[in-house]
PDB file of N, CA and C in Angstrom:
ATOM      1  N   UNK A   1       1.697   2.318  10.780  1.00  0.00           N
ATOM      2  CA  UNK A   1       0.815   3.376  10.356  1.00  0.00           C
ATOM      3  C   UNK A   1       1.112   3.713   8.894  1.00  0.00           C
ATOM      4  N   UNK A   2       0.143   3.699   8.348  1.00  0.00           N
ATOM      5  CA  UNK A   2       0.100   4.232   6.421  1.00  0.00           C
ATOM      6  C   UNK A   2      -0.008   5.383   6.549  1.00  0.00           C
ATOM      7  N   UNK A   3       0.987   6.279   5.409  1.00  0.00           N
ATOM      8  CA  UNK A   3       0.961   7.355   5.075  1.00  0.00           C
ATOM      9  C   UNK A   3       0.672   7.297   3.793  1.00  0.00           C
ATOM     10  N   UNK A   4      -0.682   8.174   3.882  1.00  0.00           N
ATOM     11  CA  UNK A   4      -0.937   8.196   2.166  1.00  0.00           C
ATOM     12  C   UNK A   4       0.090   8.852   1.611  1.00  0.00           C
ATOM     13  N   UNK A   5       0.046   8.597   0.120  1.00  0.00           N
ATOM     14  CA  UNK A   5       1.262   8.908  -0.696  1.00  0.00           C
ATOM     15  C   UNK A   5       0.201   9.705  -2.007  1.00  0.00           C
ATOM     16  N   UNK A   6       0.947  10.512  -2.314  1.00  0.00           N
ATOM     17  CA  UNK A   6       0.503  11.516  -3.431  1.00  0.00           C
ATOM     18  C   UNK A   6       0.409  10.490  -4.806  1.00  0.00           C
ATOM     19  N   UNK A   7       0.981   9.825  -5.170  1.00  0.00           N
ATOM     20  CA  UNK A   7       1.010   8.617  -6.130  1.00  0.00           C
ATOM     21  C   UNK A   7      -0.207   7.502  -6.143  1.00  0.00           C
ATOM     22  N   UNK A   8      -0.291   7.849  -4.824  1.00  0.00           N
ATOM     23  CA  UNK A   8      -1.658   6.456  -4.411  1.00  0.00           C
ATOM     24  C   UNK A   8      -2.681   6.690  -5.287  1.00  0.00           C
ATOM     25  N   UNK A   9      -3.503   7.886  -5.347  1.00  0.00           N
ATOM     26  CA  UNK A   9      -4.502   7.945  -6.418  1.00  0.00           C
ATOM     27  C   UNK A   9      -4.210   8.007  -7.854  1.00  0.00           C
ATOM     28  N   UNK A  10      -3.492   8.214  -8.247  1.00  0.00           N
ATOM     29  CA  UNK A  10      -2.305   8.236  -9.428  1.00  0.00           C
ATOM     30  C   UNK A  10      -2.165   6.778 -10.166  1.00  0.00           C
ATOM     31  N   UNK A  11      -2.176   6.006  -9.247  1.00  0.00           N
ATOM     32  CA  UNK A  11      -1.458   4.720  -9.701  1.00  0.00           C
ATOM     33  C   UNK A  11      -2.842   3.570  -9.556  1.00  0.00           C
ATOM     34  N   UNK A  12      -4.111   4.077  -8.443  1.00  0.00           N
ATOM     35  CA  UNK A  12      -5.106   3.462  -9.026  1.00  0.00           C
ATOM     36  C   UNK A  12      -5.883   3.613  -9.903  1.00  0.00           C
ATOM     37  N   UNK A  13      -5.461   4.944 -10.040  1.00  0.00           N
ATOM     38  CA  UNK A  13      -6.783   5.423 -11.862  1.00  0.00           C
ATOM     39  C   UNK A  13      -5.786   4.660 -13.500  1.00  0.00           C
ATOM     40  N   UNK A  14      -4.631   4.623 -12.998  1.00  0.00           N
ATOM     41  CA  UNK A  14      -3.553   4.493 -14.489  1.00  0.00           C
ATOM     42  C   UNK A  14      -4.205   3.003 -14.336  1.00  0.00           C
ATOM     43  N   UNK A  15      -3.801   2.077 -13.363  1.00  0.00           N
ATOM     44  CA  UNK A  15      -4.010   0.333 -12.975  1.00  0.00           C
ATOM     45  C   UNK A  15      -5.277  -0.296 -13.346  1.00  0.00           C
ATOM     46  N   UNK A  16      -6.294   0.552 -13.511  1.00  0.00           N
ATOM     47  CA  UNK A  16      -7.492   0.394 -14.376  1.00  0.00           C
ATOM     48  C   UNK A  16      -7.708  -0.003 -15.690  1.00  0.00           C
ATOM     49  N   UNK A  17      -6.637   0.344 -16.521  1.00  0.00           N
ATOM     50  CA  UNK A  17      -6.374   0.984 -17.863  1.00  0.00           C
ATOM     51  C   UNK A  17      -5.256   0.079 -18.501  1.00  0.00           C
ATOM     52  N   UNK A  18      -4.359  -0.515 -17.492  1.00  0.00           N
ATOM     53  CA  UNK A  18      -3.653  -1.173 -18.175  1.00  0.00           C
ATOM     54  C   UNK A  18      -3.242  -2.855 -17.254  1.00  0.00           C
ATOM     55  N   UNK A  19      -2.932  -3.626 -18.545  1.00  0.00           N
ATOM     56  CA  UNK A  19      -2.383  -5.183 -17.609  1.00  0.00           C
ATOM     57  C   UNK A  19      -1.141  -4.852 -16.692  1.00  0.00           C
ATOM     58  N   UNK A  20      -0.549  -3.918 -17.109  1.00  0.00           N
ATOM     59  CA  UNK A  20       0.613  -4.012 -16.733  1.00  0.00           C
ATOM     60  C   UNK A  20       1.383  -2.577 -16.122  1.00  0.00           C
ATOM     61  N   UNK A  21       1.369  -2.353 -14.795  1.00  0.00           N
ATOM     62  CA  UNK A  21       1.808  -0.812 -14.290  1.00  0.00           C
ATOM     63  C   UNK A  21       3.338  -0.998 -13.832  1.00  0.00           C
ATOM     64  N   UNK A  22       4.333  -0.683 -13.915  1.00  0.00           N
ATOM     65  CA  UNK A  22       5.335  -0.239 -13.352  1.00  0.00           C
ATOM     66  C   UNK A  22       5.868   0.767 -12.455  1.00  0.00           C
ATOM     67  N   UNK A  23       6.228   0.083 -10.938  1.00  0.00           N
ATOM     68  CA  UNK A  23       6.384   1.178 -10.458  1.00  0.00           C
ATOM     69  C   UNK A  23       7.992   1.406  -9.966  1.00  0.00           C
ATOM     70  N   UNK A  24       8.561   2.404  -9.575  1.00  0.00           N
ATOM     71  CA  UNK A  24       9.766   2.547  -9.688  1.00  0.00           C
ATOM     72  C   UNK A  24      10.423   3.672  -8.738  1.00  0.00           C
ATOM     73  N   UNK A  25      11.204   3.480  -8.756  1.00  0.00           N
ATOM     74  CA  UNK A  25      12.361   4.667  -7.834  1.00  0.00           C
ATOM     75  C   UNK A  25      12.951   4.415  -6.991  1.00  0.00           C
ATOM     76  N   UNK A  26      13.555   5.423  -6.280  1.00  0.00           N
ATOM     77  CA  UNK A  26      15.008   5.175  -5.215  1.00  0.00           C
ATOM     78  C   UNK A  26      14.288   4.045  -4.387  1.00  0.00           C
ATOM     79  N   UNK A  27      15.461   3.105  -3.752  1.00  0.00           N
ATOM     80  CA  UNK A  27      15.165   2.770  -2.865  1.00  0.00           C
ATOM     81  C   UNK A  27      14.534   3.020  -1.202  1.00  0.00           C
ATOM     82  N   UNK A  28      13.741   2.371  -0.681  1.00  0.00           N
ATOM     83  CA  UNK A  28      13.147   2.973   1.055  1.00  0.00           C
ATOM     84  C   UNK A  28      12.468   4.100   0.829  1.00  0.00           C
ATOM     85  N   UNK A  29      11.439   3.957  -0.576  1.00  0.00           N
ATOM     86  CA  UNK A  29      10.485   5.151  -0.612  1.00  0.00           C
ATOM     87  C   UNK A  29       9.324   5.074  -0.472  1.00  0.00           C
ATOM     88  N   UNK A  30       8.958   3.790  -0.296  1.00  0.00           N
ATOM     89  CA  UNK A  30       7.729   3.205   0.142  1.00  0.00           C
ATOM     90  C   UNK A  30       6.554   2.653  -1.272  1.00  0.00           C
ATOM     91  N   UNK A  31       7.569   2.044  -2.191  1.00  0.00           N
ATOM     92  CA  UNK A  31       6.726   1.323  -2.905  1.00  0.00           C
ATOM     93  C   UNK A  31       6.213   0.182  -2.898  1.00  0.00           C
ATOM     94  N   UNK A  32       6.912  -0.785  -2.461  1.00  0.00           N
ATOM     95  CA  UNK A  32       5.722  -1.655  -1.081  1.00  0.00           C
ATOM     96  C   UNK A  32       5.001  -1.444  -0.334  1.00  0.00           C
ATOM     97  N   UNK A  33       5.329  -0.763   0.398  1.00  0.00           N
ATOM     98  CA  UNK A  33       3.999  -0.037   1.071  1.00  0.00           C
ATOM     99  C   UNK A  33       2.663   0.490   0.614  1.00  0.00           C
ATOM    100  N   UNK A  34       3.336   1.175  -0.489  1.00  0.00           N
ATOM    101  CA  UNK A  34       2.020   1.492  -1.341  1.00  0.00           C
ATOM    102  C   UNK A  34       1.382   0.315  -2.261  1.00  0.00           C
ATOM    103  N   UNK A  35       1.839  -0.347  -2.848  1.00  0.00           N
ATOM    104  CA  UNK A  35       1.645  -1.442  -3.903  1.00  0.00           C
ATOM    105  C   UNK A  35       0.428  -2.212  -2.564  1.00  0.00           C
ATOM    106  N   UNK A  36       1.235  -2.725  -1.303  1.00  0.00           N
ATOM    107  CA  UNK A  36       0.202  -3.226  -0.090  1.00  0.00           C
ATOM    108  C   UNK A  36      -0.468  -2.714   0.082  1.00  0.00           C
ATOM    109  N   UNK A  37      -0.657  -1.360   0.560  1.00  0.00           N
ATOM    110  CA  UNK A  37      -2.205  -0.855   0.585  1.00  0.00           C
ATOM    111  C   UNK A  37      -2.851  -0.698  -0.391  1.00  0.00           C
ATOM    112  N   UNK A  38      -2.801  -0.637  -1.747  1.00  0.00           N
ATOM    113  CA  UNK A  38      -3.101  -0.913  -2.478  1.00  0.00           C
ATOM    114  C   UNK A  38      -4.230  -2.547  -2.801  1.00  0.00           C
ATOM    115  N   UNK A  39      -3.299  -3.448  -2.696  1.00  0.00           N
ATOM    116  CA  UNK A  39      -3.699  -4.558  -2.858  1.00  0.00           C
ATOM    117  C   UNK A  39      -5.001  -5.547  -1.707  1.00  0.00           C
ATOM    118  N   UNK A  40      -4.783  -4.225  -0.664  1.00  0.00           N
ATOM    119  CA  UNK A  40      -5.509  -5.180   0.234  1.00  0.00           C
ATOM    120  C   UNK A  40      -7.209  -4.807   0.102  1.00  0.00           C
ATOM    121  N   UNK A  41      -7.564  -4.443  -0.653  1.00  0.00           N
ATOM    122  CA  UNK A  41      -9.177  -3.918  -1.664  1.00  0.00           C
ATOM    123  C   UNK A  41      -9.202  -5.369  -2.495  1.00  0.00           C
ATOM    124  N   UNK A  42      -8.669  -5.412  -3.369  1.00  0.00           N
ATOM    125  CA  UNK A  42      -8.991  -6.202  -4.699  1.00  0.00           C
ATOM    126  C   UNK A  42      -7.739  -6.769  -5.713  1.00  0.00           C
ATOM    127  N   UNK A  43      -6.653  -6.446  -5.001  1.00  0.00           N
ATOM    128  CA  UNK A  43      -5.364  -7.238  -5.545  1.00  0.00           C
ATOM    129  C   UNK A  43      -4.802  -8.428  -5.064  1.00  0.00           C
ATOM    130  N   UNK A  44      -4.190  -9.153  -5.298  1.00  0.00           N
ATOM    131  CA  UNK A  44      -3.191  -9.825  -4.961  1.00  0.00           C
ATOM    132  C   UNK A  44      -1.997  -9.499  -5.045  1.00  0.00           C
ATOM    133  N   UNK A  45      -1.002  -9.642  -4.100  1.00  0.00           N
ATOM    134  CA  UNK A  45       0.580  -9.130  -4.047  1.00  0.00           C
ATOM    135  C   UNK A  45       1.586 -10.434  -4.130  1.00  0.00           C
ATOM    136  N   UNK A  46       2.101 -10.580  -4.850  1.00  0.00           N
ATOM    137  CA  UNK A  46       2.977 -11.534  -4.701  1.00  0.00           C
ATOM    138  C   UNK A  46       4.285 -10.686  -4.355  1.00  0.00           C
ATOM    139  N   UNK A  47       5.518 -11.271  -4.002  1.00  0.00           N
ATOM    140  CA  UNK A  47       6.929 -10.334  -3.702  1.00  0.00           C
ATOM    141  C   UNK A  47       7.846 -11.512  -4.360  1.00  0.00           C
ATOM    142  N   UNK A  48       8.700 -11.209  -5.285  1.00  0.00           N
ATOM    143  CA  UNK A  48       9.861 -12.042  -5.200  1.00  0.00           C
ATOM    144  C   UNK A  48      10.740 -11.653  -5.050  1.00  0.00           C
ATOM    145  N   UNK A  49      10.652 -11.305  -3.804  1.00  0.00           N
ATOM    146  CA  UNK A  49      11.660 -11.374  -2.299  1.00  0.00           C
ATOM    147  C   UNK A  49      11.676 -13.274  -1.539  1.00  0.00           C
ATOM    148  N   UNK A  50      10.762 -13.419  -2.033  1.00  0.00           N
ATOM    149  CA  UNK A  50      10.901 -14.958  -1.457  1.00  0.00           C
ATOM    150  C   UNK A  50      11.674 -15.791  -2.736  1.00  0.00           C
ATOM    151  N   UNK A  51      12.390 -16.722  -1.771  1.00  0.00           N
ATOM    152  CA  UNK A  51      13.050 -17.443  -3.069  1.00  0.00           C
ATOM    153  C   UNK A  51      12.457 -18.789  -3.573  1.00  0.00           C
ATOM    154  N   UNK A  52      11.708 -19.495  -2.905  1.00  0.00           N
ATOM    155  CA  UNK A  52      10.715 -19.938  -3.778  1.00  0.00           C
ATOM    156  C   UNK A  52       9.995 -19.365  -4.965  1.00  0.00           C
ATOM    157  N   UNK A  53       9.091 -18.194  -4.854  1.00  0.00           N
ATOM    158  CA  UNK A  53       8.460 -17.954  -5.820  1.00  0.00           C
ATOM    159  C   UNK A  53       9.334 -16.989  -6.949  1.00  0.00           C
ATOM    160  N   UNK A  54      10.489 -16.730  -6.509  1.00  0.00           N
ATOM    161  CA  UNK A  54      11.657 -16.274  -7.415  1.00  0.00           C
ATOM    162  C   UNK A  54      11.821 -17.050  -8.295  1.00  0.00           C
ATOM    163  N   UNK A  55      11.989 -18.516  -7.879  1.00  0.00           N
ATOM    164  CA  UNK A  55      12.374 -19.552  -8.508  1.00  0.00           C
ATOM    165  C   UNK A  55      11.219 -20.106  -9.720  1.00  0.00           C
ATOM    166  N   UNK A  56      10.275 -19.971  -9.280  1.00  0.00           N
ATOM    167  CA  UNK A  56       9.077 -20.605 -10.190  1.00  0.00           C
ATOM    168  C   UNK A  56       9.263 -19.362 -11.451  1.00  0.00           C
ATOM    169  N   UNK A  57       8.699 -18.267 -10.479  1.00  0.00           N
ATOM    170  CA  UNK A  57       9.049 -16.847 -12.121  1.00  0.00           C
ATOM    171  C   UNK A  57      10.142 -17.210 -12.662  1.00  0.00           C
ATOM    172  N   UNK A  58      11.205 -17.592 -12.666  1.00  0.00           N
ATOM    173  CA  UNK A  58      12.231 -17.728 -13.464  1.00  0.00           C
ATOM    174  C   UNK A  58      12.226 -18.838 -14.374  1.00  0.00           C
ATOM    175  N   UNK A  59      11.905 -19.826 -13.276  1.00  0.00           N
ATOM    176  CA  UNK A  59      11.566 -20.951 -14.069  1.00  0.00           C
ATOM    177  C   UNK A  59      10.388 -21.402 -15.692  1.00  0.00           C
ATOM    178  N   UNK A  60       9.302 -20.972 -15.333  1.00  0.00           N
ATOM    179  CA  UNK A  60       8.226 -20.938 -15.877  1.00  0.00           C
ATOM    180  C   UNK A  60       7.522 -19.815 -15.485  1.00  0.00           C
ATOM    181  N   UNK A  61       7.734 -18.693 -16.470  1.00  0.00           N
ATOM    182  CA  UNK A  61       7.128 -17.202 -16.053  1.00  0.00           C
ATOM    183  C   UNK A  61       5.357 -17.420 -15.891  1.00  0.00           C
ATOM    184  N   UNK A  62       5.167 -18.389 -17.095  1.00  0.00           N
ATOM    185  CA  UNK A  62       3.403 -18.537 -17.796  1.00  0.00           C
ATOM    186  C   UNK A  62       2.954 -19.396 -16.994  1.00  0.00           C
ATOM    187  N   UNK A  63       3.110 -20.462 -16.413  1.00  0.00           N
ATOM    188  CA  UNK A  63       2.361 -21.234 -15.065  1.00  0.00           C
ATOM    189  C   UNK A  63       3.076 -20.191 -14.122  1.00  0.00           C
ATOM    190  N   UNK A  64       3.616 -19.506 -13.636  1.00  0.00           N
ATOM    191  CA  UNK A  64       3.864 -18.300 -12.495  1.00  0.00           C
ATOM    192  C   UNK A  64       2.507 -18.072 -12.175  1.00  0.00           C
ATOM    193  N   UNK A  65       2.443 -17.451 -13.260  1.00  0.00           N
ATOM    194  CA  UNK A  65       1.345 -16.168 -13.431  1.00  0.00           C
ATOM    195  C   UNK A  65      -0.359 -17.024 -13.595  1.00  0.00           C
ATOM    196  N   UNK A  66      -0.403 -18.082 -13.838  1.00  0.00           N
ATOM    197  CA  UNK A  66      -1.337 -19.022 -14.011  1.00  0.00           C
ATOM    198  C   UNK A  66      -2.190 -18.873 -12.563  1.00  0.00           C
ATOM    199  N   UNK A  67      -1.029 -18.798 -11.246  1.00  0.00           N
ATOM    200  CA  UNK A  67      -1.716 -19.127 -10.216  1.00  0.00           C
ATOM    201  C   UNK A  67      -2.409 -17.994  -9.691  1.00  0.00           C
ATOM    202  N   UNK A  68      -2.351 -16.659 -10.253  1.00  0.00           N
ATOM    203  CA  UNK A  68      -3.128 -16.506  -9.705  1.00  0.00           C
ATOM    204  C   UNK A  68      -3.988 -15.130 -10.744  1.00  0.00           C
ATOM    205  N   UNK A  69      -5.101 -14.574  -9.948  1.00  0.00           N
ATOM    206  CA  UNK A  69      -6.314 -14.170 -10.574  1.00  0.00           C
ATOM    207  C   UNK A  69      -5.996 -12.681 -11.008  1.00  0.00           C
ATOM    208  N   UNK A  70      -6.162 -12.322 -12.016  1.00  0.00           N
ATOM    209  CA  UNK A  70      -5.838 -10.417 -12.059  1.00  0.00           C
ATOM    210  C   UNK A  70      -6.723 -10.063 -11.239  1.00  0.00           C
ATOM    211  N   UNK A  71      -6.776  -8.485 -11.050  1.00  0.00           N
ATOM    212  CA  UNK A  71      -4.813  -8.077 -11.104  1.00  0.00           C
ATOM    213  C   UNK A  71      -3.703  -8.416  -9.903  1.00  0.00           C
ATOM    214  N   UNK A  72      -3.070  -8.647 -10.160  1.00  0.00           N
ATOM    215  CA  UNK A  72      -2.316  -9.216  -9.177  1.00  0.00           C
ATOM    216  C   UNK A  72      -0.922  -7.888  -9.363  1.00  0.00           C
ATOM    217  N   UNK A  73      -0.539  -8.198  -8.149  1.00  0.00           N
ATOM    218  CA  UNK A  73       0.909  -6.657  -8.089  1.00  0.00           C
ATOM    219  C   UNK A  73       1.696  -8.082  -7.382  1.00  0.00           C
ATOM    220  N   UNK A  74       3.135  -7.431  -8.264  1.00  0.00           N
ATOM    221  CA  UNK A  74       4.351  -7.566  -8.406  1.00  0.00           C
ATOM    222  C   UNK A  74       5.783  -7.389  -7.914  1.00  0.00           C
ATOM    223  N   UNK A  75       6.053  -7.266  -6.602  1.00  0.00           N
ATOM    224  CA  UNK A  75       7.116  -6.666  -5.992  1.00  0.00           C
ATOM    225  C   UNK A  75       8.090  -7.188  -6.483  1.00  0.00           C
ATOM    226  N   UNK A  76       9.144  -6.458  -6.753  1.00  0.00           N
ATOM    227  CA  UNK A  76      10.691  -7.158  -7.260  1.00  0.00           C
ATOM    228  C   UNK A  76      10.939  -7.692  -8.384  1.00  0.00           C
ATOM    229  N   UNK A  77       9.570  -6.965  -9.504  1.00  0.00           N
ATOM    230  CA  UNK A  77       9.196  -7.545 -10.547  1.00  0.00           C
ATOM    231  C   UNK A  77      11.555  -8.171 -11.259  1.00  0.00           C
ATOM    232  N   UNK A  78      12.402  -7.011 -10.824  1.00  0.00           N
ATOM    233  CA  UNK A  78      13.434  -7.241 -11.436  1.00  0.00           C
ATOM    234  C   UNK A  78      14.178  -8.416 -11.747  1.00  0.00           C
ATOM    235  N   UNK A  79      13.548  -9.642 -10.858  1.00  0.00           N
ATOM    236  CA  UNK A  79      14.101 -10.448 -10.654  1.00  0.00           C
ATOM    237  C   UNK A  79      13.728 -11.654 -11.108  1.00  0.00           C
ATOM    238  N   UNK A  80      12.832 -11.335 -12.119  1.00  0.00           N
ATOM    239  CA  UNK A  80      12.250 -12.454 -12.954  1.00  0.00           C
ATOM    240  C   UNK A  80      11.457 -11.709 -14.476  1.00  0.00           C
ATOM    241  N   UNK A  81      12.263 -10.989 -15.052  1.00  0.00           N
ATOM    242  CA  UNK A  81      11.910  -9.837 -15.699  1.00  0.00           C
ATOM    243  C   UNK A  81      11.109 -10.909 -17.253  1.00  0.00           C
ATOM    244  N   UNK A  82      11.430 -12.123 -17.733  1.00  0.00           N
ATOM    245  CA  UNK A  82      10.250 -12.573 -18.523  1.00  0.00           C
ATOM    246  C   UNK A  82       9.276 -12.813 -18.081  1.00  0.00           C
ATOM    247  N   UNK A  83       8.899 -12.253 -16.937  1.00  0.00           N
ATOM    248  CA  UNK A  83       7.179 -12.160 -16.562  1.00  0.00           C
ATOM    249  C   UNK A  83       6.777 -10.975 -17.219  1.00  0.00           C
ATOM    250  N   UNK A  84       7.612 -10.319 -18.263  1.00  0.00           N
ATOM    251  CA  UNK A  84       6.943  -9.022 -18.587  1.00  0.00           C
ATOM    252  C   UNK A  84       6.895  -9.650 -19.931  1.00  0.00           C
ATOM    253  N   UNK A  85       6.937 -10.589 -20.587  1.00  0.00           N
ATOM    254  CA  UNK A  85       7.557 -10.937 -21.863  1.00  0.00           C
ATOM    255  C   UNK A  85       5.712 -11.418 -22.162  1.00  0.00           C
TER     256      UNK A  85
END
């Protein structure tokens, strides 16, 4: 069950406006959760939580990002941080 989050409308009016949103804070607060409901309208979610696609962002940030279509959301962006480059 989704609990809307006070941020939810917040973070789709800013995501309009820019290539690039950052989202952030304590851990187990439900920013996956939100980023997913989010995405399931008109995003794509990638997570690199998987270690395959960990591996490619690290590898080659610019074919990473090749595969797929904006806007696309970012989980774990930390872990391959020249995808921001």
């Amino acid at each position: 069950m989704y609990i809307p989050r006070y941020a939810e409308k917040i973070v789709q009016e800013i995501s309009q406006g820019f290539k690039v949103l950052y989202v952030g804070g304590a851990r187990q607060v439900g920013k996956t959760t939100l980023l997913n409901h989010l995405s399931r309208d008109e995003r794509q979610t990638v997570s690199l939580d998987s270690l395959d696609k960990r591996t490619q962002a690290q590898a080659d940030p610019a074919l990473f990002l090749q595969q797929f279509s904006p806007p696309v959301l970012i989980d774990e962006i930390q872990y391959a941080p020249d995808l921001l480059s």
